[in-house]
Every structure is written in structure tokens, then in C-alpha cells.
C-alpha atoms as a PDB file:
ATOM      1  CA  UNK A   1       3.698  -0.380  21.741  1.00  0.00           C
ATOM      2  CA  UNK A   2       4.996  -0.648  25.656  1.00  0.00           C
ATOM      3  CA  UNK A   3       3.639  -3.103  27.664  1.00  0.00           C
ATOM      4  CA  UNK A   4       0.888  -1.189  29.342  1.00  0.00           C
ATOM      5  CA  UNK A   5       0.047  -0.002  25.880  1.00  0.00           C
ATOM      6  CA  UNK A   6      -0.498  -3.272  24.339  1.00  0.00           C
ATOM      7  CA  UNK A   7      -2.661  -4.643  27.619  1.00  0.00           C
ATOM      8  CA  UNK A   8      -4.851  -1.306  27.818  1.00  0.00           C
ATOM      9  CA  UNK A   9      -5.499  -2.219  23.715  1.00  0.00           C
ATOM     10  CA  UNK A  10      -5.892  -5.653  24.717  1.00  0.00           C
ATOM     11  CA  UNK A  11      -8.571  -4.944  26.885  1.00  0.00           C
ATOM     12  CA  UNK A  12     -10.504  -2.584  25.055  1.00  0.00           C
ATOM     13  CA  UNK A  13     -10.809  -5.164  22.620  1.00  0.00           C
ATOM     14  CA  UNK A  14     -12.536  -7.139  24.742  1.00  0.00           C
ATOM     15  CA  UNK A  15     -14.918  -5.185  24.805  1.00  0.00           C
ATOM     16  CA  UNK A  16     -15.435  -4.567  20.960  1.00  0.00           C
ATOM     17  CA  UNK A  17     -18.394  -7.372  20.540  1.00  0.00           C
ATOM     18  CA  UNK A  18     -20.157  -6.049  23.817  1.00  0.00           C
ATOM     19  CA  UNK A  19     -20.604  -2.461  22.417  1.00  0.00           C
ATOM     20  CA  UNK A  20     -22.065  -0.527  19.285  1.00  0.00           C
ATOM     21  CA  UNK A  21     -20.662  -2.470  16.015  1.00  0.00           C
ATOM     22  CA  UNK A  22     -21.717  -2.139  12.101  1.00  0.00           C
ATOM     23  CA  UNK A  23     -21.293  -5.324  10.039  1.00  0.00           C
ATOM     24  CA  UNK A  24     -20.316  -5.481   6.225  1.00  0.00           C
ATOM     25  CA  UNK A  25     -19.749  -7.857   3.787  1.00  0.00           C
ATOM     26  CA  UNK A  26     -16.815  -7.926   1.513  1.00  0.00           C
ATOM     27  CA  UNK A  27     -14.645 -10.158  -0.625  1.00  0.00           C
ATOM     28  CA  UNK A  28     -11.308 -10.135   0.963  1.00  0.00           C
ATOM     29  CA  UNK A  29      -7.786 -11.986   2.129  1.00  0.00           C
ATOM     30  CA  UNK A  30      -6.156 -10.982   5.429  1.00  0.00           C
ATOM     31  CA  UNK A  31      -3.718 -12.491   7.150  1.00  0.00           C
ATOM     32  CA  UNK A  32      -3.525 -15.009   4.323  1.00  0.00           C
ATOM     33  CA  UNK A  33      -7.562 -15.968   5.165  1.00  0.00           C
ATOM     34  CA  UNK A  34     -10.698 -15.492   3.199  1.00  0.00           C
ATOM     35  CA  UNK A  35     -12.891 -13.194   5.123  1.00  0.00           C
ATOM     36  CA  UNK A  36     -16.636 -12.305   4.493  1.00  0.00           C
ATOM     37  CA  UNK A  37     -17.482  -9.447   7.005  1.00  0.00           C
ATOM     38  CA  UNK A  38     -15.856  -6.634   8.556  1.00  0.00           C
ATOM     39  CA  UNK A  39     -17.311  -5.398  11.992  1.00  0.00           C
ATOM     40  CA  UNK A  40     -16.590  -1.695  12.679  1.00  0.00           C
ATOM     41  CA  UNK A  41     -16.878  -0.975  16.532  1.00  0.00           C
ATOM     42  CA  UNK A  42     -17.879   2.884  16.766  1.00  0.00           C
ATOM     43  CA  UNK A  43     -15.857   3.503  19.134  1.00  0.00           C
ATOM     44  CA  UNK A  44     -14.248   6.393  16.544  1.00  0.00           C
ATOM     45  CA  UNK A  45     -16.903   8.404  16.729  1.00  0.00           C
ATOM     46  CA  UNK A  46     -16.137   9.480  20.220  1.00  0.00           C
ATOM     47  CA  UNK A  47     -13.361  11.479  19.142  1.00  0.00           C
ATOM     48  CA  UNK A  48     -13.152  11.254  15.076  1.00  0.00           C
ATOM     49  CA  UNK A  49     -16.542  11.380  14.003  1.00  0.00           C
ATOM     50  CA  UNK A  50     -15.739  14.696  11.892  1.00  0.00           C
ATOM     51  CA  UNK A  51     -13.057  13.191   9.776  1.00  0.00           C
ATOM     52  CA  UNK A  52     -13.661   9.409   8.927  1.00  0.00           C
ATOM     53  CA  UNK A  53     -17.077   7.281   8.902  1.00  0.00           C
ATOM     54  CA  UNK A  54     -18.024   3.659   8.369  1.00  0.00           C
ATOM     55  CA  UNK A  55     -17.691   4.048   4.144  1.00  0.00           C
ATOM     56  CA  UNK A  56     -14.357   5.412   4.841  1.00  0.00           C
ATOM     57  CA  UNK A  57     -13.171   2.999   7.217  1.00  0.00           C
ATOM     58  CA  UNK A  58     -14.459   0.453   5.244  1.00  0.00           C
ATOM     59  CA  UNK A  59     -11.730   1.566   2.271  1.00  0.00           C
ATOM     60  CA  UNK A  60      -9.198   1.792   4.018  1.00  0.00           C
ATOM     61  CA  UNK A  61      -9.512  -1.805   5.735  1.00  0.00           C
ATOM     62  CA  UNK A  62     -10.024  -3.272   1.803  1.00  0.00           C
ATOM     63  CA  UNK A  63      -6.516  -0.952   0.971  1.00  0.00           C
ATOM     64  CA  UNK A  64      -5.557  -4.519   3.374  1.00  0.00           C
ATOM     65  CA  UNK A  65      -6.667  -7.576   0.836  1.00  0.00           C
ATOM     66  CA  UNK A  66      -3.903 -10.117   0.237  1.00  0.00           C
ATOM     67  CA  UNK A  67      -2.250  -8.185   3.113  1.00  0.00           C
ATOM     68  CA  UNK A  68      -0.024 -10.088   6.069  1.00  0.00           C
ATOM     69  CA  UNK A  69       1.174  -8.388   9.277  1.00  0.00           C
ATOM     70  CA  UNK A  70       2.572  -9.846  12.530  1.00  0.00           C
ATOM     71  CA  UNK A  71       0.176  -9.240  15.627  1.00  0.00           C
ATOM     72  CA  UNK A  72       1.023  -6.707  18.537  1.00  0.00           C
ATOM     73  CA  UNK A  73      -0.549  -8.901  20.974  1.00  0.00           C
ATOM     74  CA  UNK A  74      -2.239 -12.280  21.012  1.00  0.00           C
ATOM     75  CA  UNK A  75      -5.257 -12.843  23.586  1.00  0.00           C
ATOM     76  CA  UNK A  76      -6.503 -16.804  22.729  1.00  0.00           C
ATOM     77  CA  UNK A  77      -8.065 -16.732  19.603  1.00  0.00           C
ATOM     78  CA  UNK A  78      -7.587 -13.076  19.104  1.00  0.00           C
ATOM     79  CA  UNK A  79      -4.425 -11.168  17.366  1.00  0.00           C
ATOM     80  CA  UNK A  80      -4.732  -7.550  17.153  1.00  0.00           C
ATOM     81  CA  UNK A  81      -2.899  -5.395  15.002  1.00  0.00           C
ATOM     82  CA  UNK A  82      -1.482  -2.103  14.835  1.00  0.00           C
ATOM     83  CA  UNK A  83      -1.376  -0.884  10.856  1.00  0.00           C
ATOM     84  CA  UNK A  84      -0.172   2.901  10.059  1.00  0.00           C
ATOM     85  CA  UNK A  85      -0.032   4.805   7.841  1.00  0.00           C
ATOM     86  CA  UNK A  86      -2.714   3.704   5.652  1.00  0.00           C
ATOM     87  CA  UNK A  87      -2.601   6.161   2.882  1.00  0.00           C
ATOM     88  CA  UNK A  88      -6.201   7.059   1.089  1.00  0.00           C
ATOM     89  CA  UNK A  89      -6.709   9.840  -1.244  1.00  0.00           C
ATOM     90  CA  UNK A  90      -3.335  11.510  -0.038  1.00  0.00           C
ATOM     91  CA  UNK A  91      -4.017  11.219   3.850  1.00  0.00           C
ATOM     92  CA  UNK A  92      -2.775   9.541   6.634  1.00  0.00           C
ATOM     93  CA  UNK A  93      -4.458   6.640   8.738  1.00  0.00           C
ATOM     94  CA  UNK A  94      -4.156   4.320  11.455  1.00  0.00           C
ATOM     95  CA  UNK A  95      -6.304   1.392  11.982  1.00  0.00           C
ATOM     96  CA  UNK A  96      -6.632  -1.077  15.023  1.00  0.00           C
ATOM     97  CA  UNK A  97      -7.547  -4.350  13.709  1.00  0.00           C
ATOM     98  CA  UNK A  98      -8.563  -7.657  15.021  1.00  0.00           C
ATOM     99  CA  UNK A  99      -8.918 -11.452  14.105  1.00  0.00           C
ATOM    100  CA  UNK A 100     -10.452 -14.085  15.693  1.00  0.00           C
ATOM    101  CA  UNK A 101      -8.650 -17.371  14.259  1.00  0.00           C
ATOM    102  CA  UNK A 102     -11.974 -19.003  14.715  1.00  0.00           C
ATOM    103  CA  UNK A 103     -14.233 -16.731  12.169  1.00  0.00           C
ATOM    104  CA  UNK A 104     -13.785 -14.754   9.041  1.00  0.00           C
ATOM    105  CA  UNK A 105     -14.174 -11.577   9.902  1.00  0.00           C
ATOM    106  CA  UNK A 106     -11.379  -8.550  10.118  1.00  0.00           C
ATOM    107  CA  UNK A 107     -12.343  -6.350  13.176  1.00  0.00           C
ATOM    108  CA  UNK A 108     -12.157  -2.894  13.413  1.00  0.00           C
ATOM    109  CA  UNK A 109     -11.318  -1.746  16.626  1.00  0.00           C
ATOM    110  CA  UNK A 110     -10.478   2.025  15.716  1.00  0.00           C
ATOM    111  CA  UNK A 111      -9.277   4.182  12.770  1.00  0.00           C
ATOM    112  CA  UNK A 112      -8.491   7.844  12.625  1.00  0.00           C
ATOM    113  CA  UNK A 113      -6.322  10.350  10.734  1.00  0.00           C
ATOM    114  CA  UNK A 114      -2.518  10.811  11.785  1.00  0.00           C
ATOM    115  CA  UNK A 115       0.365  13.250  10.709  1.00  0.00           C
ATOM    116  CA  UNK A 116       2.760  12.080   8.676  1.00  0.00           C
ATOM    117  CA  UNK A 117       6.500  13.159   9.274  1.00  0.00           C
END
């Protein structure tokens, strides 16, 4: 991501506690933590509403147990990543992710369908 990239994402990010959010329960390991809860911000359903939902979205983050990625951007307590594709039932995702280092949830900031090459 270039620099104005990352800070733009940064920012909106921000934001992701402030607006419309669904919370979940799950089982899962991320980033080599336990987490209980994913938090979907529905800020997808601007633009992706017709192909991907909560249930969806909520696959394709769990496709991530026992997973470990390196953050593309760090804001305090918050890393955010970037994780594409994310393959499900012979499709193409991307998913915009956050942690806070201080709770045990896996954030979604955004997930929508992509082309693959």
C-alpha cells in the first residue's frame, strides 16, 4: 500500500467502533492470540451488499484461525491488515482486518470480492 494509502486506511479505521458494527462469537487464533468475537463494521454494504453479507464474511475471517500476518500499519494498540485473496467456494476475497493488542477480538474493517489474475 503507498503511504497515503495506508494513512487514508488508517483513518477509516478509526472510525470502525464509532459506526454501524455486528458482533459474533467464535473460537479462534489470530495473530498467534485466542480471540472470542469478531466485529464486522458494515461499511461493505455501501458498495458490496449484493455479493457478500455478515455469514459470509464471517467464513472467510475463520478461513484465518491459527493464521499470522505482518501488519500494514500500526496506530497504538491497533495493527491493521491487508489479507487477499481469501479463496471461499472457488472465489476471490479481500478482507481489511484489525487488532487491538488490548482485546480479543479480530476486526473487520471491509471485505469484498476481487479478480484473480
Amino acid at each position: 500500500m503507498a503511504k497515503g494509502s495506508v494513512d487514508k486506511f488508517v483513518n477509516k479505521c478509526k472510525n470502525l467502533f464509532r459506526g454501524r458494527r455486528t458482533e459474533y462469537r467464535v473460537v479462534m487464533t489470530f495473530q498467534g492470540r485466542s480471540m472470542s468475537r469478531i466485529v464486522i463494521d458494515q461499511h461493505y454494504r455501501d458498495r458490496h451488499h449484493e455479493s457478500i453479507d455478515d455469514e459470509l464474511i464471517l467464513d472467510l475471517v475463520q478461513t484465518q484461525n491459527g493464521a499470522y500476518y505482518f501488519p500494514v500499519s500500526t496506530q497504538g494498540d491497533f495493527e491493521f491488515f491487508k489479507i487477499e485473496p481469501v479463496v471461499w467456494k472457488l472465489k476471490s476475497y479481500r478482507l481489511i482486518l484489525l487488532v487491538c493488542q488490548s482485546e480479543d477480538y479480530v476486526g473487520v474493517v471491509n471485505a469484498f470480492r476481487v479478480e484473480t489474475l
